[in-house]
C-alpha atoms as a PDB file:
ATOM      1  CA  UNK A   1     -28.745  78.946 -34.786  1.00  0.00           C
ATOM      2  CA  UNK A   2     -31.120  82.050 -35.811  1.00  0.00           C
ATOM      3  CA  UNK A   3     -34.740  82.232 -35.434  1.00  0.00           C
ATOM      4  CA  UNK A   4     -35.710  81.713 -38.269  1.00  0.00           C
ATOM      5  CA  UNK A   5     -34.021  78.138 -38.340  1.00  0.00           C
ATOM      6  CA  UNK A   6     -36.213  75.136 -37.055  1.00  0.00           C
ATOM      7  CA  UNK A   7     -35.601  73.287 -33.750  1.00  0.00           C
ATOM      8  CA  UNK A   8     -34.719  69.921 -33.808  1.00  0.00           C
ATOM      9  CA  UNK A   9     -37.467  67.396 -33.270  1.00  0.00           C
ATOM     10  CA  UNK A  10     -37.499  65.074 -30.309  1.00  0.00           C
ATOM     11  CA  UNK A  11     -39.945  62.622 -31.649  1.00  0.00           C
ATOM     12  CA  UNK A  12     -37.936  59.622 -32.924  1.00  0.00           C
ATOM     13  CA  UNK A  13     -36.829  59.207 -29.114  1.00  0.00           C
ATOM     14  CA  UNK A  14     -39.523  59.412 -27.623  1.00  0.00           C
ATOM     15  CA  UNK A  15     -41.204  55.694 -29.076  1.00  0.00           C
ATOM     16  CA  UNK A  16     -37.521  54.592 -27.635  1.00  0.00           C
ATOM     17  CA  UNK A  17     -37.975  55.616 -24.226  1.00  0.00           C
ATOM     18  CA  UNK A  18     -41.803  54.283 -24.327  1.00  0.00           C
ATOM     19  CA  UNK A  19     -40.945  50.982 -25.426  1.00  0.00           C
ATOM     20  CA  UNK A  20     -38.351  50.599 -22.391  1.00  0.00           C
ATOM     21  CA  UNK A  21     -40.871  52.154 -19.976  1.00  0.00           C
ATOM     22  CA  UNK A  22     -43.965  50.157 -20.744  1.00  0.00           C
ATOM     23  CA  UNK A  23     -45.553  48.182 -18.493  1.00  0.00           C
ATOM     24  CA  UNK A  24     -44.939  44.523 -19.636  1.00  0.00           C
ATOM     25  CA  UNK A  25     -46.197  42.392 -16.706  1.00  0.00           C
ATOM     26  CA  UNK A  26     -48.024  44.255 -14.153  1.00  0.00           C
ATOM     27  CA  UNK A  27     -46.336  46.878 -12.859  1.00  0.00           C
ATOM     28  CA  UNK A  28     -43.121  45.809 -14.030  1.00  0.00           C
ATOM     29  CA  UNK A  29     -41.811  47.377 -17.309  1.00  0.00           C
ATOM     30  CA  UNK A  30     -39.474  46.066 -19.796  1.00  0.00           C
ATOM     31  CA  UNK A  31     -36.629  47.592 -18.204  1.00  0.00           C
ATOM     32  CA  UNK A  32     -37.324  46.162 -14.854  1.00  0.00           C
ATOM     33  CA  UNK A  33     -37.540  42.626 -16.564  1.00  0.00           C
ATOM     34  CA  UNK A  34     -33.926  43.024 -18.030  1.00  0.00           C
ATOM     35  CA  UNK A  35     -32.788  43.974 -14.905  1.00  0.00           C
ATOM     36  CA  UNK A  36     -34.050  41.466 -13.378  1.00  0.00           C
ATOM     37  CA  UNK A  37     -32.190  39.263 -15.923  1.00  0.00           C
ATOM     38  CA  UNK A  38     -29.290  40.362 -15.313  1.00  0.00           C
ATOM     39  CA  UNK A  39     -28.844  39.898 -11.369  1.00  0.00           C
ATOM     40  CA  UNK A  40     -30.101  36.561 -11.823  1.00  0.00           C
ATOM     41  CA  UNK A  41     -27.452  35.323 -14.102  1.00  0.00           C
ATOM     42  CA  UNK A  42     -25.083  37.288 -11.670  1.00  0.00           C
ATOM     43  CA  UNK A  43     -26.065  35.291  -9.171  1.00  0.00           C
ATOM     44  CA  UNK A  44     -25.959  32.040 -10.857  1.00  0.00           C
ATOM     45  CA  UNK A  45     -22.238  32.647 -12.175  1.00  0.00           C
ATOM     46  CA  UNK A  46     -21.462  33.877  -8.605  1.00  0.00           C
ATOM     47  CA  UNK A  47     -22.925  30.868  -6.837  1.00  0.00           C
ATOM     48  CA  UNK A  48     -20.980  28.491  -9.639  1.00  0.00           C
ATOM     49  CA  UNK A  49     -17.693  29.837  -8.516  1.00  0.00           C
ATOM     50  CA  UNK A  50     -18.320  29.660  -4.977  1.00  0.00           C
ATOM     51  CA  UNK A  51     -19.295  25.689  -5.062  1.00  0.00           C
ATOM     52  CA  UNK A  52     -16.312  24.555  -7.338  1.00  0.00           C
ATOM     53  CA  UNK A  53     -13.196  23.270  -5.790  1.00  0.00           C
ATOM     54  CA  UNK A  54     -10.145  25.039  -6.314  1.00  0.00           C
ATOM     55  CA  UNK A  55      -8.399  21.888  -7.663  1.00  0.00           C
ATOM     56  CA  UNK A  56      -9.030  18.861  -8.691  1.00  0.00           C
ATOM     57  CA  UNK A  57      -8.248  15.987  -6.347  1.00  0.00           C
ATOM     58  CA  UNK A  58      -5.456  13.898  -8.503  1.00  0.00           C
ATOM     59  CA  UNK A  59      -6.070   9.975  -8.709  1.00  0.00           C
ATOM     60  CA  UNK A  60      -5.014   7.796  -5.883  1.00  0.00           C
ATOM     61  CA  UNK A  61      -1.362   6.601  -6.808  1.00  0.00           C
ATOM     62  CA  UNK A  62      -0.453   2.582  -5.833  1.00  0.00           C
ATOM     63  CA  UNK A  63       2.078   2.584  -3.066  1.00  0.00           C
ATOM     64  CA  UNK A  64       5.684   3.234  -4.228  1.00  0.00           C
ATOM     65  CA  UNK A  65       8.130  -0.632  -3.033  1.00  0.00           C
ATOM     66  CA  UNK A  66       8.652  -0.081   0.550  1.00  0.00           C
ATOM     67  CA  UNK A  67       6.561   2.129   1.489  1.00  0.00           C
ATOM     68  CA  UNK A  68       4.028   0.049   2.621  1.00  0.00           C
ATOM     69  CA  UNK A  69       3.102  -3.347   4.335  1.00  0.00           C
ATOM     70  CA  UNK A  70       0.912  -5.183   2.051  1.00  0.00           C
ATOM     71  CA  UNK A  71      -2.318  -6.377   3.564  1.00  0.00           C
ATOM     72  CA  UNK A  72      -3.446 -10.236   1.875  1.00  0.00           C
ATOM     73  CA  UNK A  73      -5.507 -11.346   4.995  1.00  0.00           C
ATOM     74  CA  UNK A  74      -7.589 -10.872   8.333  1.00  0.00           C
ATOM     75  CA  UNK A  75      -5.179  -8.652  10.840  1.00  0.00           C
ATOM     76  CA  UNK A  76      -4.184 -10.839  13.211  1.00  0.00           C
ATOM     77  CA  UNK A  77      -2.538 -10.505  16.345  1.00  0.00           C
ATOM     78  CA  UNK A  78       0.468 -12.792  14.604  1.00  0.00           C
ATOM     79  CA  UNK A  79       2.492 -15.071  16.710  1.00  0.00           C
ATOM     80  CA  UNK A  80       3.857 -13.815  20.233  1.00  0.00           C
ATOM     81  CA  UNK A  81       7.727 -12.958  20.799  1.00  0.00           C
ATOM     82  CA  UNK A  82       8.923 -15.682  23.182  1.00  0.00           C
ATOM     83  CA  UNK A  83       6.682 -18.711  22.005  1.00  0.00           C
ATOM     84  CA  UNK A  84       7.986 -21.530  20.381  1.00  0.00           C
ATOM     85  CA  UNK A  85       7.557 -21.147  16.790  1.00  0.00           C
ATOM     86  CA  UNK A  86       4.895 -24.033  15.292  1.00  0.00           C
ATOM     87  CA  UNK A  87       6.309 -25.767  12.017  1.00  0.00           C
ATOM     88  CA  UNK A  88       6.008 -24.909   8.650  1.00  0.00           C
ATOM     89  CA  UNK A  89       2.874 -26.831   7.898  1.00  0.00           C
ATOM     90  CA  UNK A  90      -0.412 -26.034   7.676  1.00  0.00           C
ATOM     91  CA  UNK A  91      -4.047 -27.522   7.229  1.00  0.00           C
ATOM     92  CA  UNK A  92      -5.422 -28.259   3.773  1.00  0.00           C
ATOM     93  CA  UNK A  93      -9.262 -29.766   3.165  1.00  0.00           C
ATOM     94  CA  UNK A  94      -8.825 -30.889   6.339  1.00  0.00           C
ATOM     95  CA  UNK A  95      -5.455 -32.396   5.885  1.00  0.00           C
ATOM     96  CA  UNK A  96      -1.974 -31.283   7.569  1.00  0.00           C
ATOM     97  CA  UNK A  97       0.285 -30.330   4.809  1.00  0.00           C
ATOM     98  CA  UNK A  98       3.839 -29.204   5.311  1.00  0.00           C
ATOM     99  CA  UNK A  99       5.965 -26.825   3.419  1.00  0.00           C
ATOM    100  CA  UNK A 100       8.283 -27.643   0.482  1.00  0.00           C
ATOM    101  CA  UNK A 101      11.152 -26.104  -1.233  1.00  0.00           C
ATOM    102  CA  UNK A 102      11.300 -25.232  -4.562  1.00  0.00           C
ATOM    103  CA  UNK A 103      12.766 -28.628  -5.617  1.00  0.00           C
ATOM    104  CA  UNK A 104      10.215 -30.232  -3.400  1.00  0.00           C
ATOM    105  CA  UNK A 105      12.214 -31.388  -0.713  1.00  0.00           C
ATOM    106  CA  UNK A 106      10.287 -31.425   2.962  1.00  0.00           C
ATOM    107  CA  UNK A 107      11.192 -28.215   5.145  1.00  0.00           C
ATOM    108  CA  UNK A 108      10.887 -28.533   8.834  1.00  0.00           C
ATOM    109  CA  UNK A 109      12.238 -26.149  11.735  1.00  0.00           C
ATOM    110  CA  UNK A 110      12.822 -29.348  13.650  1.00  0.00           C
ATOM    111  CA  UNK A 111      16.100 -29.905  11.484  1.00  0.00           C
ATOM    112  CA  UNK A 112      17.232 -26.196  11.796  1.00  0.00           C
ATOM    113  CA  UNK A 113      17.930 -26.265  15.550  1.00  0.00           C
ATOM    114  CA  UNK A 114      21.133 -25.140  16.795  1.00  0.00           C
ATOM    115  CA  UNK A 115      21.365 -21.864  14.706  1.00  0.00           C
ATOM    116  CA  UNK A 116      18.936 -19.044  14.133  1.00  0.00           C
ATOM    117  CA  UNK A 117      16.364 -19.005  11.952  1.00  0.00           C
ATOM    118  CA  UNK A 118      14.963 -16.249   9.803  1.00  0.00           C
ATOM    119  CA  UNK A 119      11.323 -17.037   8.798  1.00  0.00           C
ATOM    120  CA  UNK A 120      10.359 -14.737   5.903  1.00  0.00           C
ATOM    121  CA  UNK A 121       7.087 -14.458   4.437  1.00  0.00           C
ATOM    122  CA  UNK A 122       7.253 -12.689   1.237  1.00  0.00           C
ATOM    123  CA  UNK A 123       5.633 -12.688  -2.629  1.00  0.00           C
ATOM    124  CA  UNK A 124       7.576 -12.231  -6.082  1.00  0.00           C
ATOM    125  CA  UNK A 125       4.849  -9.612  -6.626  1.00  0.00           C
ATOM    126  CA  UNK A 126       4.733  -7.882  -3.297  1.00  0.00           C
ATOM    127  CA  UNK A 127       6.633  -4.228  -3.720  1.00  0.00           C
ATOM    128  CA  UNK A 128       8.035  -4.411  -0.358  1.00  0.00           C
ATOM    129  CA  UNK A 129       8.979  -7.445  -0.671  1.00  0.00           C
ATOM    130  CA  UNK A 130      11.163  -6.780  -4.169  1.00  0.00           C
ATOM    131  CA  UNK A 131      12.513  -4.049  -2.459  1.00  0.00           C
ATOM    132  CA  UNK A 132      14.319  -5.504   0.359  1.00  0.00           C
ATOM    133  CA  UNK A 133      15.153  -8.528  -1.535  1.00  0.00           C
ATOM    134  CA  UNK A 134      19.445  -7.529  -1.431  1.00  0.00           C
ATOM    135  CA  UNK A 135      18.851  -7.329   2.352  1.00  0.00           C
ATOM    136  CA  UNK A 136      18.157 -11.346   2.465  1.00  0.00           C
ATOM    137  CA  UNK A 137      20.551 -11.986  -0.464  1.00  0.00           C
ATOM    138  CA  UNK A 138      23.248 -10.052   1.542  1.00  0.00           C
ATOM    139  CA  UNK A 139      22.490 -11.306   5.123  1.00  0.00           C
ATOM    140  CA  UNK A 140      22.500 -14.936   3.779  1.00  0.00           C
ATOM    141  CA  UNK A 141      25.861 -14.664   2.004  1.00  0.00           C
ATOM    142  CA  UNK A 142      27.653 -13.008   5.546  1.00  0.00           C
ATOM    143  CA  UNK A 143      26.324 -14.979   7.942  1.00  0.00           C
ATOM    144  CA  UNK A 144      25.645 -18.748   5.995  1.00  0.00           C
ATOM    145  CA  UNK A 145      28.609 -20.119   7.446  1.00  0.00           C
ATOM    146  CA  UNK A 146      28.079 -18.198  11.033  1.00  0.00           C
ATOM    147  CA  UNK A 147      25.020 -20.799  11.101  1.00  0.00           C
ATOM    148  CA  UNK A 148      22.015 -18.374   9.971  1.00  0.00           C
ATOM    149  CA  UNK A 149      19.392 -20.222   8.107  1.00  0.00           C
ATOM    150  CA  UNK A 150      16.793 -18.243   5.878  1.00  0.00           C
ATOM    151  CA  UNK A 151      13.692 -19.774   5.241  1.00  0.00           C
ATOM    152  CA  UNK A 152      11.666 -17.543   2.817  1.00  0.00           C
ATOM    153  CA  UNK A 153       8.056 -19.158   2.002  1.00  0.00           C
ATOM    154  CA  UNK A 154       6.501 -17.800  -0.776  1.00  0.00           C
ATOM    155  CA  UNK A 155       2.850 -16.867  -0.271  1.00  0.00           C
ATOM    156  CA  UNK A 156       0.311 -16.426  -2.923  1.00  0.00           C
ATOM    157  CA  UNK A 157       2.655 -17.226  -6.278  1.00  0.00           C
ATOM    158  CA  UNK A 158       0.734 -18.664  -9.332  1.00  0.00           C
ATOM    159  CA  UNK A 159       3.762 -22.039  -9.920  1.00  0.00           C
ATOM    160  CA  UNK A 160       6.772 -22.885  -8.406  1.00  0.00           C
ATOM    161  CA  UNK A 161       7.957 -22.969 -11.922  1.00  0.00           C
ATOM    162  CA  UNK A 162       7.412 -18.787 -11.561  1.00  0.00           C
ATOM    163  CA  UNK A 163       9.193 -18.678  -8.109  1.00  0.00           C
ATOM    164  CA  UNK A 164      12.046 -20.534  -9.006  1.00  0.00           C
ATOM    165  CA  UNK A 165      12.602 -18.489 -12.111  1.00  0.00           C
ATOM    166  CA  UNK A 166      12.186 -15.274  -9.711  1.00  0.00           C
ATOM    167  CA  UNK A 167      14.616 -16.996  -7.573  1.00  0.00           C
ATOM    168  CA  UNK A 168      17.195 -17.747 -11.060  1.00  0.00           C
ATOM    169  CA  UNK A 169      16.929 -14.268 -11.833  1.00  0.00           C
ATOM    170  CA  UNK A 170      17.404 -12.781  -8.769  1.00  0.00           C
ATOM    171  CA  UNK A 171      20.656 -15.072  -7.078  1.00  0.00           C
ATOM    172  CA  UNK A 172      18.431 -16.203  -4.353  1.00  0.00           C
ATOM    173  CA  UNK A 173      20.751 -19.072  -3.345  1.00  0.00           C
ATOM    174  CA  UNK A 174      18.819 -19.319   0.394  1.00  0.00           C
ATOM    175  CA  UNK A 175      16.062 -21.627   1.239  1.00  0.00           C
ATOM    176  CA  UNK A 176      12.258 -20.870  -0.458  1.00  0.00           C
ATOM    177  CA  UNK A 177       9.366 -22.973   0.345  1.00  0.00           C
ATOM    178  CA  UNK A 178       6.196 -22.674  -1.770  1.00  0.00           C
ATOM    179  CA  UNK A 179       3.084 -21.342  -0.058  1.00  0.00           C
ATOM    180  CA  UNK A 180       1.224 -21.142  -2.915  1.00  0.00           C
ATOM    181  CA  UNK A 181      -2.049 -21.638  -1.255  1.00  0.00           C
ATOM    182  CA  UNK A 182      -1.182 -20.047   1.982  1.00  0.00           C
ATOM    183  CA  UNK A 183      -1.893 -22.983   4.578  1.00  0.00           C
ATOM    184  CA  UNK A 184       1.236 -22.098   6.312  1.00  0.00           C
ATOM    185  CA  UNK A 185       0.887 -18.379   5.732  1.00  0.00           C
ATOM    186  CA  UNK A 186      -2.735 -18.820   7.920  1.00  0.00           C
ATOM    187  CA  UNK A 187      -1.070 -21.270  10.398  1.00  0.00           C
ATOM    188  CA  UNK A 188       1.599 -18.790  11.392  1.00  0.00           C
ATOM    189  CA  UNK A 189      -1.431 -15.844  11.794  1.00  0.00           C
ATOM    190  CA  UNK A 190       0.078 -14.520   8.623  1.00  0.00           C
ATOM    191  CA  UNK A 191      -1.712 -11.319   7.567  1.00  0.00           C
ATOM    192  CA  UNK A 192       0.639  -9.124   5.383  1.00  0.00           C
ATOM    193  CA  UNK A 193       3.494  -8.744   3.754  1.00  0.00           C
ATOM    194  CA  UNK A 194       6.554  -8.963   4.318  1.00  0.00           C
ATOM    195  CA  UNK A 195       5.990 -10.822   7.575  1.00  0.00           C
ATOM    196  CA  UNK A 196       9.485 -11.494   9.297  1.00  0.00           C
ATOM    197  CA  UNK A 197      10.188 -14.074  12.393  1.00  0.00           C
ATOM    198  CA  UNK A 198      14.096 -14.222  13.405  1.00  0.00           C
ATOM    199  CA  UNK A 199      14.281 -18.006  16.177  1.00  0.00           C
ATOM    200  CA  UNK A 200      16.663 -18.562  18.726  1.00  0.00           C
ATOM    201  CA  UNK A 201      18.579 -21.740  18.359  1.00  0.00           C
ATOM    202  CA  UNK A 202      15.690 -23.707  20.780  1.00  0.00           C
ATOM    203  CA  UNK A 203      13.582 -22.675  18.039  1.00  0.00           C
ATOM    204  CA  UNK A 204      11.421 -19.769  20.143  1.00  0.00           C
ATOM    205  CA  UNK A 205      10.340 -16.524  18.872  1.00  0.00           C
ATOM    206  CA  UNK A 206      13.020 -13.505  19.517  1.00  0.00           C
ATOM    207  CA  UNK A 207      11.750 -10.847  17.052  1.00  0.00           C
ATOM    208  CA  UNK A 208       8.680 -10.489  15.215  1.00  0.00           C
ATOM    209  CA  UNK A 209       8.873  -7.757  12.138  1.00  0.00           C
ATOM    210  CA  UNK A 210       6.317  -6.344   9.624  1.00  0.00           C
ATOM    211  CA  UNK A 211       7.209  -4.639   6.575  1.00  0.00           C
ATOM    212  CA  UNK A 212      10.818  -3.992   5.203  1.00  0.00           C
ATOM    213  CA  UNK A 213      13.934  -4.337   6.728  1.00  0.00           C
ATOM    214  CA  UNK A 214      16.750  -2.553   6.292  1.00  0.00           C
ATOM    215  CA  UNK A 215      20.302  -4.040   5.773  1.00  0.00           C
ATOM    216  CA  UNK A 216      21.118  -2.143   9.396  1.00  0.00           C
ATOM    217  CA  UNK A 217      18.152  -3.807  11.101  1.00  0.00           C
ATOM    218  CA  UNK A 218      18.861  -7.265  10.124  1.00  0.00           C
ATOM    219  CA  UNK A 219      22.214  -7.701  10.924  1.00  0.00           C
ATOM    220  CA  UNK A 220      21.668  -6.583  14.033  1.00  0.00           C
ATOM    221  CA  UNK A 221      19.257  -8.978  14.838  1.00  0.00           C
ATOM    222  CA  UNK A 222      21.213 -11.372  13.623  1.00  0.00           C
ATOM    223  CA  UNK A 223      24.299 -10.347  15.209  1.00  0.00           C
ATOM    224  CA  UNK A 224      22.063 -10.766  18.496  1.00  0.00           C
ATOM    225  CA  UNK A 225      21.273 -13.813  17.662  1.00  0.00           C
ATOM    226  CA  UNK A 226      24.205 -15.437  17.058  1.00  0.00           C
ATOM    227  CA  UNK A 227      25.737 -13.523  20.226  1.00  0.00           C
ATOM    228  CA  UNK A 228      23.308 -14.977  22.491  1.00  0.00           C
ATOM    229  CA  UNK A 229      20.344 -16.287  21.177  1.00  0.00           C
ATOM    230  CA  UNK A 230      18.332 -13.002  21.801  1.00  0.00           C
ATOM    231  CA  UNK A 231      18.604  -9.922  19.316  1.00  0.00           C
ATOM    232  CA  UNK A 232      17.051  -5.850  19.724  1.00  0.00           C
ATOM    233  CA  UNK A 233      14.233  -5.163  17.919  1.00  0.00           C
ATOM    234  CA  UNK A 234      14.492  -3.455  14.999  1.00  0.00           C
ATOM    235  CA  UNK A 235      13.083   0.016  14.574  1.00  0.00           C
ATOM    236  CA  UNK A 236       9.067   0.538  14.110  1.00  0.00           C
ATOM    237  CA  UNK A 237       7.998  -1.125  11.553  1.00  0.00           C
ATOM    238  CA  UNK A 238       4.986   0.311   8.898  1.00  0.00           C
ATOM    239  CA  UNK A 239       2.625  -1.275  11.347  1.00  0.00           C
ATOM    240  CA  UNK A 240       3.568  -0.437  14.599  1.00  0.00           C
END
């Protein structure tokens, strides 16, 4: 650059620099207000990623069969190991009713002494119950003619037009009463299911069992049973 050359001017800055540097709001100047801005929405976008959860809580999936005892009443205590079981009959408007099979044919535990007696209380649409449905079917085809009786009343069912066609489908060839309204369900303190009670041969309570059993676990109860009219309990069931 020589002398006689003109410096460059300065002056289309400078209305740049004034516009950033004037006062816009007291003593605050535009480029206080954009900085200002701009650690507010900082903030926000921090605070937003502090406060949301890391994942998303997935939805509550039903109980897979067997994993679970299926509640359908008040807990109860449930009938006591060692008392005499009452019969299958309960109370409706007022009335005693007692339980019948599927062809509607009277069952009583009166007629079943002499032999054990496996009290089931179970539902066609109770997982659990589905689930250890080959335990009964097996149990009842070994030890039929050793003198074990299944009685398996059905609590809760719509017909017993629906049961029995369960039953069909199934090869339930063992005794099913229909509960359908529960009265004996409530009479034997009946809370969940499946609900098991394995009887002596007098008729008195030997093992009480909620939830599931296991092919391992009934026979031996059974096999106790038939040995000497008392039987080990079975392992812990889903509640307690």
């Amino acid at each position: 650059m020589t002398q006689d050359q003109p410096r460059p001017s300065t002056a289309p800055d400078r209305p740049a620099r004034d516009r950033w540097g004037r006062q816009v709001i007291g003593p605050f100047t535009l480029r206080h207000l954009v900085v200002l801005l701009g650690t507010l929405v900082g903030v926000g976008v921090l605070l937003s990623v502090l406060t949301t959860p890391l994942s998303t809580p997935g939805a509550t999936q039903p109980p897979m069969p067997g994993s679970s005892f299926v509640i359908v009443g008040d807990v109860t205590d449930g009938l006591a190991v060692g008392q005499r079981a009452p019969e299958l009959e309960g109370l409706r408007d007022g009335e005693i009713v007692g339980l019948t099979d599927l062809d509607g044919e009277q069952v009583r535990l009166a007629d079943l002494r002499g032999g054990p007696v496996w009290v089931n209380f179970w539902a066609s649409w109770c997982p659990p119950c589905q689930e250890e449905l080959p335990v009964l079917r097996a149990m009842d085809e070994v030890y039929r003619d050793q003198g074990l009786t299944i009685v398996a009343v059905s609590v809760q069912e719509t017909s017993v037009e629906d049961v029995r066609a369960y039953a069909e489908t199934y090869g339930l060839d063992y005794t099913i009463g229909f509960d359908g309204r529960s009265e004996v369900f409530k009479a034997w303190l009946g809370f969940g299911l499946p609900t098991h009670y394995f009887l002596d041969a007098d008729g008195l309570i030997q093992v009480r069992h909620y939830g599931p059993l296991s092919m391992a676990q009934a026979a031996t109860i059974i096999e106790g049973l038939l040995a000497s009219g008392t039987a080990a309990s079975p392992a812990p069931s889903p509640t307690g």
